[in-house]
PDB file of N, CA and C in Angstrom:
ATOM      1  N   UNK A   1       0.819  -1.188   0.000  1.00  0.00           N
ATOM      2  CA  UNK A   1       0.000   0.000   0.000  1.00  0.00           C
ATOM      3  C   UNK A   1       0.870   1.262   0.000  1.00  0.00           C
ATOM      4  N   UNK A   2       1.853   1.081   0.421  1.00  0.00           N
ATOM      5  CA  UNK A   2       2.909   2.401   0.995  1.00  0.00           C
ATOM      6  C   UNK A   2       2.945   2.979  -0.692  1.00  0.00           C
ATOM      7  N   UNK A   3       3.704   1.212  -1.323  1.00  0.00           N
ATOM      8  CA  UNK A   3       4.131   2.110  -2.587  1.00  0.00           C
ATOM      9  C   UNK A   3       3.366   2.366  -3.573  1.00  0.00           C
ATOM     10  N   UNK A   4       2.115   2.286  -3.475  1.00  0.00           N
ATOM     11  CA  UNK A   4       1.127   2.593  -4.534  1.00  0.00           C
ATOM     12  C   UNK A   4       1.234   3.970  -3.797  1.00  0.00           C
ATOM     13  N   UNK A   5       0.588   4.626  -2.616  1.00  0.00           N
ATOM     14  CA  UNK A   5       0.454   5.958  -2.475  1.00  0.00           C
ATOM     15  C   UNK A   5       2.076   7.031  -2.753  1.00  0.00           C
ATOM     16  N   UNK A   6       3.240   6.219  -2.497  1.00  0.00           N
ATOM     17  CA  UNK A   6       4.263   6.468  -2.688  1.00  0.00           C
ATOM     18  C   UNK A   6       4.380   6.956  -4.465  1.00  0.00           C
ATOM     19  N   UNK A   7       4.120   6.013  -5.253  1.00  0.00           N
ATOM     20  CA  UNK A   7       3.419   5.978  -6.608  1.00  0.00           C
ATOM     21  C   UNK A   7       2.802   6.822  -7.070  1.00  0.00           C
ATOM     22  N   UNK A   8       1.702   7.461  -6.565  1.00  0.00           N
ATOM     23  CA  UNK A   8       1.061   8.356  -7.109  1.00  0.00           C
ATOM     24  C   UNK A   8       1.271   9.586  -6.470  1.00  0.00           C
ATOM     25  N   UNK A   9       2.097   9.954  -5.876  1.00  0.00           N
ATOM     26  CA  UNK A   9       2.552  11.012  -5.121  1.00  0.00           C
ATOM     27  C   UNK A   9       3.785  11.403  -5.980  1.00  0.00           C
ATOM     28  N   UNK A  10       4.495  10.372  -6.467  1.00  0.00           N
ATOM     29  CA  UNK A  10       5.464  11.096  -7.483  1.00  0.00           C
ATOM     30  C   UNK A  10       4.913  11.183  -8.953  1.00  0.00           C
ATOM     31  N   UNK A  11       4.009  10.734  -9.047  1.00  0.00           N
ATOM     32  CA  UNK A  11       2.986  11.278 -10.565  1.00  0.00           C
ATOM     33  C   UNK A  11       2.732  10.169 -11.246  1.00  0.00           C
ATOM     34  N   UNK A  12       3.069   9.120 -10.777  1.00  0.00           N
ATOM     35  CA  UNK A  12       2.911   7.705 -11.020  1.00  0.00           C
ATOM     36  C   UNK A  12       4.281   6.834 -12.095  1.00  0.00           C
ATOM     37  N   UNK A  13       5.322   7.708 -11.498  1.00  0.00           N
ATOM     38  CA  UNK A  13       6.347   7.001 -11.668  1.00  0.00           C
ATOM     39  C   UNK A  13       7.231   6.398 -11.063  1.00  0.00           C
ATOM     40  N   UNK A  14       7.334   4.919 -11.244  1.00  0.00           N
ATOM     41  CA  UNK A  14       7.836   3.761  -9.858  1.00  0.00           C
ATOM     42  C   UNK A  14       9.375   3.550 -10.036  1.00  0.00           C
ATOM     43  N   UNK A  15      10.309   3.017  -8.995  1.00  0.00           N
ATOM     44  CA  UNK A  15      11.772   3.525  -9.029  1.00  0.00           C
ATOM     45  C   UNK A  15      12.043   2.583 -10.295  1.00  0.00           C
ATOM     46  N   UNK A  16      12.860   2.547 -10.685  1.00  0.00           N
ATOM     47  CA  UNK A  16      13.413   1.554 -12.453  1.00  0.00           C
ATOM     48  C   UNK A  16      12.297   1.445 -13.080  1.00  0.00           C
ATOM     49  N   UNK A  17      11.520   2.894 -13.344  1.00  0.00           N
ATOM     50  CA  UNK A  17      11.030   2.987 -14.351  1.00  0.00           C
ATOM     51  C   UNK A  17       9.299   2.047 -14.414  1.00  0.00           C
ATOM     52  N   UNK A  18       8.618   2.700 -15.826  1.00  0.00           N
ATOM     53  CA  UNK A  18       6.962   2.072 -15.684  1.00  0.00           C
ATOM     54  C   UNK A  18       6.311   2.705 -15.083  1.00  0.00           C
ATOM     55  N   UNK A  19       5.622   3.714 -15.832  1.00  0.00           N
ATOM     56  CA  UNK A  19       4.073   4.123 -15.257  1.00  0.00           C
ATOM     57  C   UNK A  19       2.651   3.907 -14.625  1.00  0.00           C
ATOM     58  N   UNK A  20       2.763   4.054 -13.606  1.00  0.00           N
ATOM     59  CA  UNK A  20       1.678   3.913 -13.137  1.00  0.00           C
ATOM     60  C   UNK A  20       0.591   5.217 -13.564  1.00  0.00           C
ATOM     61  N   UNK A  21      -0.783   4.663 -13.623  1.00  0.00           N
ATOM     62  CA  UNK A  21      -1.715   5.522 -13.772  1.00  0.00           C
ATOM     63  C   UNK A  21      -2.498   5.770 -12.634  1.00  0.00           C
ATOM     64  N   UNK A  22      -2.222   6.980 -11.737  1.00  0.00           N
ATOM     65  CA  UNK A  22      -3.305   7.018 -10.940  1.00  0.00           C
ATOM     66  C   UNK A  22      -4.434   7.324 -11.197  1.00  0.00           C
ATOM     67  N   UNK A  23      -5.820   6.740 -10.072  1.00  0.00           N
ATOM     68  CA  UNK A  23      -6.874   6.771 -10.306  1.00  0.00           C
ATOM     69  C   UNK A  23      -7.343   7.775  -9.633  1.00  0.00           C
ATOM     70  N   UNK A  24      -8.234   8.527 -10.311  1.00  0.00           N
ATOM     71  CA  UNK A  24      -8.644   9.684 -10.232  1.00  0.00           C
ATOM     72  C   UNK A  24      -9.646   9.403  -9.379  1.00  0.00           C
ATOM     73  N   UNK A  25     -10.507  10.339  -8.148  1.00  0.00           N
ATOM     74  CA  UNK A  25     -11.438   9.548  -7.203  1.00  0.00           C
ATOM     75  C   UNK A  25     -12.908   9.956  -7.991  1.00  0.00           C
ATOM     76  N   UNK A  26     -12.921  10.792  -8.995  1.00  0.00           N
ATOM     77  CA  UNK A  26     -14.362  11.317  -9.847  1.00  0.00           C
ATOM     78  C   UNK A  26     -14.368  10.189 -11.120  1.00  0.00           C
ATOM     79  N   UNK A  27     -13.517   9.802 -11.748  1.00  0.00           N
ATOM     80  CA  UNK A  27     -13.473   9.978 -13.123  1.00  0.00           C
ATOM     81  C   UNK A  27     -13.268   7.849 -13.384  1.00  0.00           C
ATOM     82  N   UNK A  28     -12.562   7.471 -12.206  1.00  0.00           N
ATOM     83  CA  UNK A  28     -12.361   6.213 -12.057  1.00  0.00           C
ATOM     84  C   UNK A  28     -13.804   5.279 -11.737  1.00  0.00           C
ATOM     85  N   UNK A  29     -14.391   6.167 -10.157  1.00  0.00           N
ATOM     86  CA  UNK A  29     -15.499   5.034  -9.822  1.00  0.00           C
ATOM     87  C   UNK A  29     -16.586   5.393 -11.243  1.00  0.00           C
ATOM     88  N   UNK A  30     -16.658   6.728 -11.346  1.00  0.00           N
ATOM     89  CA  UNK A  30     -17.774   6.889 -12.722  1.00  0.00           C
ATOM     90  C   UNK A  30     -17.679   5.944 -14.056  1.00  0.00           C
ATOM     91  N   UNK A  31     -16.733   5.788 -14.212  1.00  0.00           N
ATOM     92  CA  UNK A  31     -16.294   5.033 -15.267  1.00  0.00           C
ATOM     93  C   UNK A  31     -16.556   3.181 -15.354  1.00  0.00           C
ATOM     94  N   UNK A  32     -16.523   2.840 -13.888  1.00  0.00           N
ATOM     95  CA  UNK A  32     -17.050   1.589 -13.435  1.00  0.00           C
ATOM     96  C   UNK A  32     -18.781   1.549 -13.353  1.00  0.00           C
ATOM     97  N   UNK A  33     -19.161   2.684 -12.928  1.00  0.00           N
ATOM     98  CA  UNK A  33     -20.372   2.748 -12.651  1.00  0.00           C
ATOM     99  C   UNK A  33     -21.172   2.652 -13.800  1.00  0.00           C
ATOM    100  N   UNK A  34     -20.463   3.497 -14.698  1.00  0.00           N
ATOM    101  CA  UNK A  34     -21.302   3.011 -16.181  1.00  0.00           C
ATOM    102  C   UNK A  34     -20.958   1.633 -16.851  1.00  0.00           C
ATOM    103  N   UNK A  35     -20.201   0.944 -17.179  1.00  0.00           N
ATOM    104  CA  UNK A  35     -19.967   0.121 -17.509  1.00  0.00           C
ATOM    105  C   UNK A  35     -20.770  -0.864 -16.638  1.00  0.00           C
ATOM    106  N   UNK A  36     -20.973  -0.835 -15.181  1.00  0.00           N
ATOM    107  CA  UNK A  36     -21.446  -1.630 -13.941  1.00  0.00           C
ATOM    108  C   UNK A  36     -22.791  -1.598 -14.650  1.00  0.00           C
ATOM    109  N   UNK A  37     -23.217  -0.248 -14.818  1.00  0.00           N
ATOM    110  CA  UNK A  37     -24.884   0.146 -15.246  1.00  0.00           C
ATOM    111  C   UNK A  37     -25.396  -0.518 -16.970  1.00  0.00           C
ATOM    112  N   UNK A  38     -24.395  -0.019 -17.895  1.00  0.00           N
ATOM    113  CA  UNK A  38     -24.558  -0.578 -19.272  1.00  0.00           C
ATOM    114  C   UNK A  38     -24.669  -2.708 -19.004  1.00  0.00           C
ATOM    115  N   UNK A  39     -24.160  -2.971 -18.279  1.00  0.00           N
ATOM    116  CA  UNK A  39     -24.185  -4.264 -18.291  1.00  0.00           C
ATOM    117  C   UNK A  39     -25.385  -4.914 -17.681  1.00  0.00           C
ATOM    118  N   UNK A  40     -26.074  -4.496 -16.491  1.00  0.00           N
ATOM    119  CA  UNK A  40     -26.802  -4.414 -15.478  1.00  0.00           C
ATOM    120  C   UNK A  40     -28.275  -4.367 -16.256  1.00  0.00           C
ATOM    121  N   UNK A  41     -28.258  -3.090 -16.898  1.00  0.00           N
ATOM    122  CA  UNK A  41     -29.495  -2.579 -18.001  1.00  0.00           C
ATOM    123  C   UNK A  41     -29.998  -3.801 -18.826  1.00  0.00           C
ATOM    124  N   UNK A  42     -28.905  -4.480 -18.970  1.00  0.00           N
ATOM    125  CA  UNK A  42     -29.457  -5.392 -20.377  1.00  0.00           C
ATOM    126  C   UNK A  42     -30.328  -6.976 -19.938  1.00  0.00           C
ATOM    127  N   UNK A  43     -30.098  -6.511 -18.805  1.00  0.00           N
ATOM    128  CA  UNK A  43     -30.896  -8.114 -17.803  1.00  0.00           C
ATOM    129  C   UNK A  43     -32.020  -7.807 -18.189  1.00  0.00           C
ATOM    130  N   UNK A  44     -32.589  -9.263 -18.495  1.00  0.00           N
ATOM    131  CA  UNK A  44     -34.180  -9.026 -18.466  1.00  0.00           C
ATOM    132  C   UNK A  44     -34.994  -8.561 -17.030  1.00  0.00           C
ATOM    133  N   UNK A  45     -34.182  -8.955 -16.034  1.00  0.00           N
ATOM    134  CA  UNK A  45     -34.690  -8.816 -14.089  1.00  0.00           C
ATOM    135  C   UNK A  45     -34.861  -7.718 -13.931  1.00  0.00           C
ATOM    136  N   UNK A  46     -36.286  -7.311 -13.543  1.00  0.00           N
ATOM    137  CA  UNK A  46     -36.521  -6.077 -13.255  1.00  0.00           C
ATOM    138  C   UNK A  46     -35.365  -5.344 -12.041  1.00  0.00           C
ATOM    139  N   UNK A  47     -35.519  -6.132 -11.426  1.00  0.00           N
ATOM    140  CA  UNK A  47     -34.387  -5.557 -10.375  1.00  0.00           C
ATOM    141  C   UNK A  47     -32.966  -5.669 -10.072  1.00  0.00           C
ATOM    142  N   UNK A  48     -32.350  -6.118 -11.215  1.00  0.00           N
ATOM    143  CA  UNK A  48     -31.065  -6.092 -11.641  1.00  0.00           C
ATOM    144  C   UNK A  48     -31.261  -5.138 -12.404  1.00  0.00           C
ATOM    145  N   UNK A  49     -31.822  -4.713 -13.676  1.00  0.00           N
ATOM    146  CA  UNK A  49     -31.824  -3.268 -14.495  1.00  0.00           C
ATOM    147  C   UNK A  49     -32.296  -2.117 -13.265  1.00  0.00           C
ATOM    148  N   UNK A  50     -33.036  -1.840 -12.353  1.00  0.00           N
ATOM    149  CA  UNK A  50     -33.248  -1.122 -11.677  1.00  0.00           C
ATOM    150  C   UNK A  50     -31.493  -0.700 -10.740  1.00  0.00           C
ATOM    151  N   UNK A  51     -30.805  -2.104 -10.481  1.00  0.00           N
ATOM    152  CA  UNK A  51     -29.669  -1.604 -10.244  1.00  0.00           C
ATOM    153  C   UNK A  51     -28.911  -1.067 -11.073  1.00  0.00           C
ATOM    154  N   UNK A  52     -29.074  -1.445 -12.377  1.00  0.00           N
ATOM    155  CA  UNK A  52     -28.117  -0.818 -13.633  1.00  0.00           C
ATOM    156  C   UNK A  52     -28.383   0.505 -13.544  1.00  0.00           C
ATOM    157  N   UNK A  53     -30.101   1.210 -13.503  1.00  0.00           N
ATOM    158  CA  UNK A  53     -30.135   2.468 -13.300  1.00  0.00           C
ATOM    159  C   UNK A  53     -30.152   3.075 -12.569  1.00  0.00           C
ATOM    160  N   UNK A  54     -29.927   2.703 -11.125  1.00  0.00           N
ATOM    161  CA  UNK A  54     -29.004   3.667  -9.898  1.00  0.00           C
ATOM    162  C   UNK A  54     -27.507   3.924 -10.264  1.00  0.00           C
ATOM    163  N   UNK A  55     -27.278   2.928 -10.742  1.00  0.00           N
ATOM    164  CA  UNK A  55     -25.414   2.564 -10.629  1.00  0.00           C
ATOM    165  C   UNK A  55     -25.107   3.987 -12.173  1.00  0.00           C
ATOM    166  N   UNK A  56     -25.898   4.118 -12.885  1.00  0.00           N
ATOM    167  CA  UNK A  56     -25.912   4.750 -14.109  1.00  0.00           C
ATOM    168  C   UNK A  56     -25.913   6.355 -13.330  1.00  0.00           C
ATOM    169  N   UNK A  57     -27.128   6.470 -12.563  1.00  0.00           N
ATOM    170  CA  UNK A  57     -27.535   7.805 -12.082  1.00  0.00           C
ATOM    171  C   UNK A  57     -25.922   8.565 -10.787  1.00  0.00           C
ATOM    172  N   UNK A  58     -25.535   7.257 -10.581  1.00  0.00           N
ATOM    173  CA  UNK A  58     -24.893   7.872  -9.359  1.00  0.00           C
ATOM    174  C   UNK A  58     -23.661   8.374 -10.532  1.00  0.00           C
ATOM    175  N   UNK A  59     -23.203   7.190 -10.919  1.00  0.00           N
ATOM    176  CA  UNK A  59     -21.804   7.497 -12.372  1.00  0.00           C
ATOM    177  C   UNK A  59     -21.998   8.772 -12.914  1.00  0.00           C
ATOM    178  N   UNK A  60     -23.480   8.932 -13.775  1.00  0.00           N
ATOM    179  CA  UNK A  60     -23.518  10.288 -14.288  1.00  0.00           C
ATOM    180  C   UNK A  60     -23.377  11.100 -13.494  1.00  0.00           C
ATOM    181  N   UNK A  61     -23.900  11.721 -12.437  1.00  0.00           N
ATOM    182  CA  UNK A  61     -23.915  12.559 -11.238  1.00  0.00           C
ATOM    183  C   UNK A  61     -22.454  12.871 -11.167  1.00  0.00           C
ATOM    184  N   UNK A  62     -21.282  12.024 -10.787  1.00  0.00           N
ATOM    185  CA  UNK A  62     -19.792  12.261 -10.511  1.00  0.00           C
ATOM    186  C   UNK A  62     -19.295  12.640 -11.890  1.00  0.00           C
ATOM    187  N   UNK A  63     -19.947  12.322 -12.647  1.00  0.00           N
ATOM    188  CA  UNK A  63     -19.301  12.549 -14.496  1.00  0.00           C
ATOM    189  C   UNK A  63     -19.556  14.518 -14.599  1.00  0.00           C
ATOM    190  N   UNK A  64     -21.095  14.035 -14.109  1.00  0.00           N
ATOM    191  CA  UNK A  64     -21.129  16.339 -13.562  1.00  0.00           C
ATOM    192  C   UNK A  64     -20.284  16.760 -12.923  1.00  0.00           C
ATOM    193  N   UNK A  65     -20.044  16.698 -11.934  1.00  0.00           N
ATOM    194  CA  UNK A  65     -19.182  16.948 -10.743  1.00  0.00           C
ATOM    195  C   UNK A  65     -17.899  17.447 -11.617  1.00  0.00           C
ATOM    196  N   UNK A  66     -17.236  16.199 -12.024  1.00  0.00           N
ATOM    197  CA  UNK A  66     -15.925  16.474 -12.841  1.00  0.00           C
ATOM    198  C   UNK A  66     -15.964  17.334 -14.041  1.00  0.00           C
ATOM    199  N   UNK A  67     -17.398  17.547 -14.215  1.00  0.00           N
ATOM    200  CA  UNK A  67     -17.518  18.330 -15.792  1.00  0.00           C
ATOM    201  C   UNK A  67     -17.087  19.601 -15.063  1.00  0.00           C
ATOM    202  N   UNK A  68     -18.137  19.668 -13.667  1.00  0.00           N
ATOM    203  CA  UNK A  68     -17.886  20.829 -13.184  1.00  0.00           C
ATOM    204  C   UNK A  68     -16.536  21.518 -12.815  1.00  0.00           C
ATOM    205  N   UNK A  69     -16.310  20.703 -11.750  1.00  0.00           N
ATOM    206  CA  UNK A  69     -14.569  21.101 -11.919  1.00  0.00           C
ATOM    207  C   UNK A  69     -13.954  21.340 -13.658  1.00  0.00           C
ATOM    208  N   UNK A  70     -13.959  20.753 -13.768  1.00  0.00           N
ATOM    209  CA  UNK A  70     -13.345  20.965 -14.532  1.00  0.00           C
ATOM    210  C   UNK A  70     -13.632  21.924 -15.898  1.00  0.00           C
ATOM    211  N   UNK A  71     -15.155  22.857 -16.076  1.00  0.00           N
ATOM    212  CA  UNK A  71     -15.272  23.703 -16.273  1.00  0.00           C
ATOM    213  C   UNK A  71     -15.694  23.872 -17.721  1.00  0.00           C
ATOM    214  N   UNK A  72     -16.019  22.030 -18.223  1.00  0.00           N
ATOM    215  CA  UNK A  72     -16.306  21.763 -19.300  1.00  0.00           C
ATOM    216  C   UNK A  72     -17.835  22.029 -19.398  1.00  0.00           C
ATOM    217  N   UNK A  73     -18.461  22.784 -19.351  1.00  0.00           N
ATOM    218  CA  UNK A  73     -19.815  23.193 -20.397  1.00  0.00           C
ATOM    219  C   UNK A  73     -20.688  22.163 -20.828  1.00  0.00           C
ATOM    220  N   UNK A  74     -19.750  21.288 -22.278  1.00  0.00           N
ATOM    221  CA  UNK A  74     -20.351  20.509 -23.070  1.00  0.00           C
ATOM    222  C   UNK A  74     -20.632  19.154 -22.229  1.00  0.00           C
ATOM    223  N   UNK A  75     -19.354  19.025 -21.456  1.00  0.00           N
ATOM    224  CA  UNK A  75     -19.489  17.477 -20.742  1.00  0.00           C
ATOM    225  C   UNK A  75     -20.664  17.445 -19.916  1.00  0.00           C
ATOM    226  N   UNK A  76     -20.945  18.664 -18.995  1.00  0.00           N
ATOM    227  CA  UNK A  76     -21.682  18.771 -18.000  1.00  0.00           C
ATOM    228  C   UNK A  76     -22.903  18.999 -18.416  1.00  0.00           C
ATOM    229  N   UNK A  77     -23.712  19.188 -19.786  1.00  0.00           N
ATOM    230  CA  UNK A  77     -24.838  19.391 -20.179  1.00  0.00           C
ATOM    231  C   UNK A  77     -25.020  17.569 -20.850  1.00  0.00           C
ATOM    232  N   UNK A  78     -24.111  17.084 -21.178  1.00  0.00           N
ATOM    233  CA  UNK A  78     -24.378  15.282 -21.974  1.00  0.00           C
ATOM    234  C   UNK A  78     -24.592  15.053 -20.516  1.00  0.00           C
ATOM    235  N   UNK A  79     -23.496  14.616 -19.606  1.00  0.00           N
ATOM    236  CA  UNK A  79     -23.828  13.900 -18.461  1.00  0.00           C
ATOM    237  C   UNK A  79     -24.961  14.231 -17.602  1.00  0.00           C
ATOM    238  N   UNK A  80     -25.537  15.477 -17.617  1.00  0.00           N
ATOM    239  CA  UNK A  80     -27.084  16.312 -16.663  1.00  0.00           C
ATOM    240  C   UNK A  80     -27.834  15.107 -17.252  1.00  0.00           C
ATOM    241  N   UNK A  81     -27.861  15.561 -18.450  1.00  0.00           N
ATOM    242  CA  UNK A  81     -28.771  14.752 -19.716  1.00  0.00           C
ATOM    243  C   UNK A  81     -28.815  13.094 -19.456  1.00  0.00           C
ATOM    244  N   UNK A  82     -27.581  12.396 -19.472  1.00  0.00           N
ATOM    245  CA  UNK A  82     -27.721  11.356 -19.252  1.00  0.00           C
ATOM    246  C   UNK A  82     -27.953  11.022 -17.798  1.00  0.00           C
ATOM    247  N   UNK A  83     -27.923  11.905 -16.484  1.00  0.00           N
ATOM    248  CA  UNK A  83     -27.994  11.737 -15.555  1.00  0.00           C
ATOM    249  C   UNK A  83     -30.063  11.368 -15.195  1.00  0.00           C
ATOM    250  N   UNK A  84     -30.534  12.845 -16.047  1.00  0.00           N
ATOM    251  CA  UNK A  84     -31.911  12.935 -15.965  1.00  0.00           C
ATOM    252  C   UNK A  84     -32.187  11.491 -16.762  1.00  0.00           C
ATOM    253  N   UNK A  85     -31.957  11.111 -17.956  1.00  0.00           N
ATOM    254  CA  UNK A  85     -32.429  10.058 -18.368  1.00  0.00           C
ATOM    255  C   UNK A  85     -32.392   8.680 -17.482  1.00  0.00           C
ATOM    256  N   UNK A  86     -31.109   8.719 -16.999  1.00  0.00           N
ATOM    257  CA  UNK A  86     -30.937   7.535 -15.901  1.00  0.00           C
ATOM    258  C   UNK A  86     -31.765   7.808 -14.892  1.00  0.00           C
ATOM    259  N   UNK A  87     -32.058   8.688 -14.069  1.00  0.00           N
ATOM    260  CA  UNK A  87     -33.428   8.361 -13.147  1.00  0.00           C
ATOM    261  C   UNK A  87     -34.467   8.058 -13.746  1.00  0.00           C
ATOM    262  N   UNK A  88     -34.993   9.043 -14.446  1.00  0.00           N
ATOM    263  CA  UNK A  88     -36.084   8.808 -15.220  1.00  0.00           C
ATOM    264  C   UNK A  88     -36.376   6.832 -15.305  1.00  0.00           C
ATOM    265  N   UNK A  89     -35.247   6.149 -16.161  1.00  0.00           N
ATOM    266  CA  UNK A  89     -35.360   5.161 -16.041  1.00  0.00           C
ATOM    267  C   UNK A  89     -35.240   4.137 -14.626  1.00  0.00           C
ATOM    268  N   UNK A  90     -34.700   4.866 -13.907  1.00  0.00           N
ATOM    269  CA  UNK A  90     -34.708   3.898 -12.065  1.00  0.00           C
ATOM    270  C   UNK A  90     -36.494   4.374 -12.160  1.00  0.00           C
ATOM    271  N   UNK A  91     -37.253   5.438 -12.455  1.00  0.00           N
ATOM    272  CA  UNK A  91     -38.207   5.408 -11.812  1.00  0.00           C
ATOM    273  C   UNK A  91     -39.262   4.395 -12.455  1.00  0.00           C
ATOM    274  N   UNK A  92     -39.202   4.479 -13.760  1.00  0.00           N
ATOM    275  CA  UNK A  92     -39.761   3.446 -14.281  1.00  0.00           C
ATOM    276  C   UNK A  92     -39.629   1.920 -14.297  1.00  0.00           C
ATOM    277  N   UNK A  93     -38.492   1.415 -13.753  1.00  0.00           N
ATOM    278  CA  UNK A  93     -38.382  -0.005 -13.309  1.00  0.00           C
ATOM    279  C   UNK A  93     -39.560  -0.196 -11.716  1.00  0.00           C
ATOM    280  N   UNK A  94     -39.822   0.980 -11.532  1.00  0.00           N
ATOM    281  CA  UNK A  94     -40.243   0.991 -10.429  1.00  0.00           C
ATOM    282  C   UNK A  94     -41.815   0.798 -10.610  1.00  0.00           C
ATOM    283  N   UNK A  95     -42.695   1.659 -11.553  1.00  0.00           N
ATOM    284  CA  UNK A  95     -43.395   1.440 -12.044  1.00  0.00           C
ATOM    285  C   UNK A  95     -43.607   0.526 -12.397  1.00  0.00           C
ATOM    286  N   UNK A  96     -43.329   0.244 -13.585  1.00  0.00           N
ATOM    287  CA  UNK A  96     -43.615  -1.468 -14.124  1.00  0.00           C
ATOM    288  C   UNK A  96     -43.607  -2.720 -12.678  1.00  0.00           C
ATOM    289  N   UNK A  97     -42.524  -2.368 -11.589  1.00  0.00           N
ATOM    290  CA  UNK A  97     -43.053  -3.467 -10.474  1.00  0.00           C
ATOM    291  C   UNK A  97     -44.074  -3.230  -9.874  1.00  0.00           C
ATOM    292  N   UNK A  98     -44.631  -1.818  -9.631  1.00  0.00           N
ATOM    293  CA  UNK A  98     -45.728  -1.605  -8.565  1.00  0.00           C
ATOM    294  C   UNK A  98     -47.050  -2.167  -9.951  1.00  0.00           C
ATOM    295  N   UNK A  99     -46.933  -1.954 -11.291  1.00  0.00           N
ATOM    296  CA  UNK A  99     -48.251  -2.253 -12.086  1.00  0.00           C
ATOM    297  C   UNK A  99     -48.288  -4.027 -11.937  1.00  0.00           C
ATOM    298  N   UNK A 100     -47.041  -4.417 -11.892  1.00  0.00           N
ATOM    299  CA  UNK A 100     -47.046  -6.237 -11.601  1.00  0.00           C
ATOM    300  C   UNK A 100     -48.000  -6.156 -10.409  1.00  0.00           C
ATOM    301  N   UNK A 101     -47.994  -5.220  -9.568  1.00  0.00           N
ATOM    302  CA  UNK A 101     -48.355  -5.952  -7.717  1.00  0.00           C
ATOM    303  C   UNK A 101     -50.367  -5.483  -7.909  1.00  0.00           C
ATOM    304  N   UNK A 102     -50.088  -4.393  -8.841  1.00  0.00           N
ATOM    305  CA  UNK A 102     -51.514  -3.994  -8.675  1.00  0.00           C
ATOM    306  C   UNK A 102     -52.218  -5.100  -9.810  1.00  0.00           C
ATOM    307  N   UNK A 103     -52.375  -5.685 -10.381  1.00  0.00           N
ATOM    308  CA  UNK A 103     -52.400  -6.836 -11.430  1.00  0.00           C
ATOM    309  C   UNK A 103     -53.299  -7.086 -10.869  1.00  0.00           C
ATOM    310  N   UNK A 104     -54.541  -7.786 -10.672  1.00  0.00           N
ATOM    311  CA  UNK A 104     -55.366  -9.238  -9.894  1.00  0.00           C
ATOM    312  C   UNK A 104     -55.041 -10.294 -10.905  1.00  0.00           C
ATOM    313  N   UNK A 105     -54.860 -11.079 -10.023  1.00  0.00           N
ATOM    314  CA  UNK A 105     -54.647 -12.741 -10.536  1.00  0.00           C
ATOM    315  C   UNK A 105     -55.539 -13.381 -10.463  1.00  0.00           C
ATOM    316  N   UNK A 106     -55.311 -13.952 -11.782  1.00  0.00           N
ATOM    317  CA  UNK A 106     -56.823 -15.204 -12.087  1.00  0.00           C
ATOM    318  C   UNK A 106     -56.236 -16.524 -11.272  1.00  0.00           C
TER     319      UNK A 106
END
């Protein structure tokens, strides 16, 4: 552990050479989160895609954040965008379960 923080404290270059890439704490988990979410989405299980679209909403959310810092405009209006679309869709997994429960069964 020492020398990973050791590692990225000198810019992620380790003694005899080889780059390390440090992980950024915005730009790294977001990047899992979508990929976590794009994979998640494609389940037929209502409540495995319902996790795809939290895991999507939280990713986009930090994808703003970093737009913000970082002062990008364009990034931070796609990711809002994909952020609103990703709830939008958590809310509707939600829907479709509460119309299953209201159903009567023959």
């Amino acid at each position: 552990m020492r020398e990973v923080l050791r590692t990225a404290r000198a810019g992620g270059e380790r003694e005899g050479g080889g780059a390390v890439i440090p992980v950024d704490p915005l730009q790294g988990p977001a990047v899992v989160l979508g990929m976590a979410g794009a994979a998640l989405v494609a389940s037929r299980s209502q409540g495995i895609r319902r996790a795809g679209f939290g895991a999507w909403v939280v990713g986009n959310l930090l994808w703003v954040i970093y737009a913000t810092v970082e002062g990008n405009a364009y990034m931070m209006t796609l990711f809002g965008f994909y952020w609103i679309t990703a709830a939008l869709g958590l809310m509707n997994t939600r829907e479709g379960e509460d119309a299953g429960r209201s159903t009567p069964q023959d």
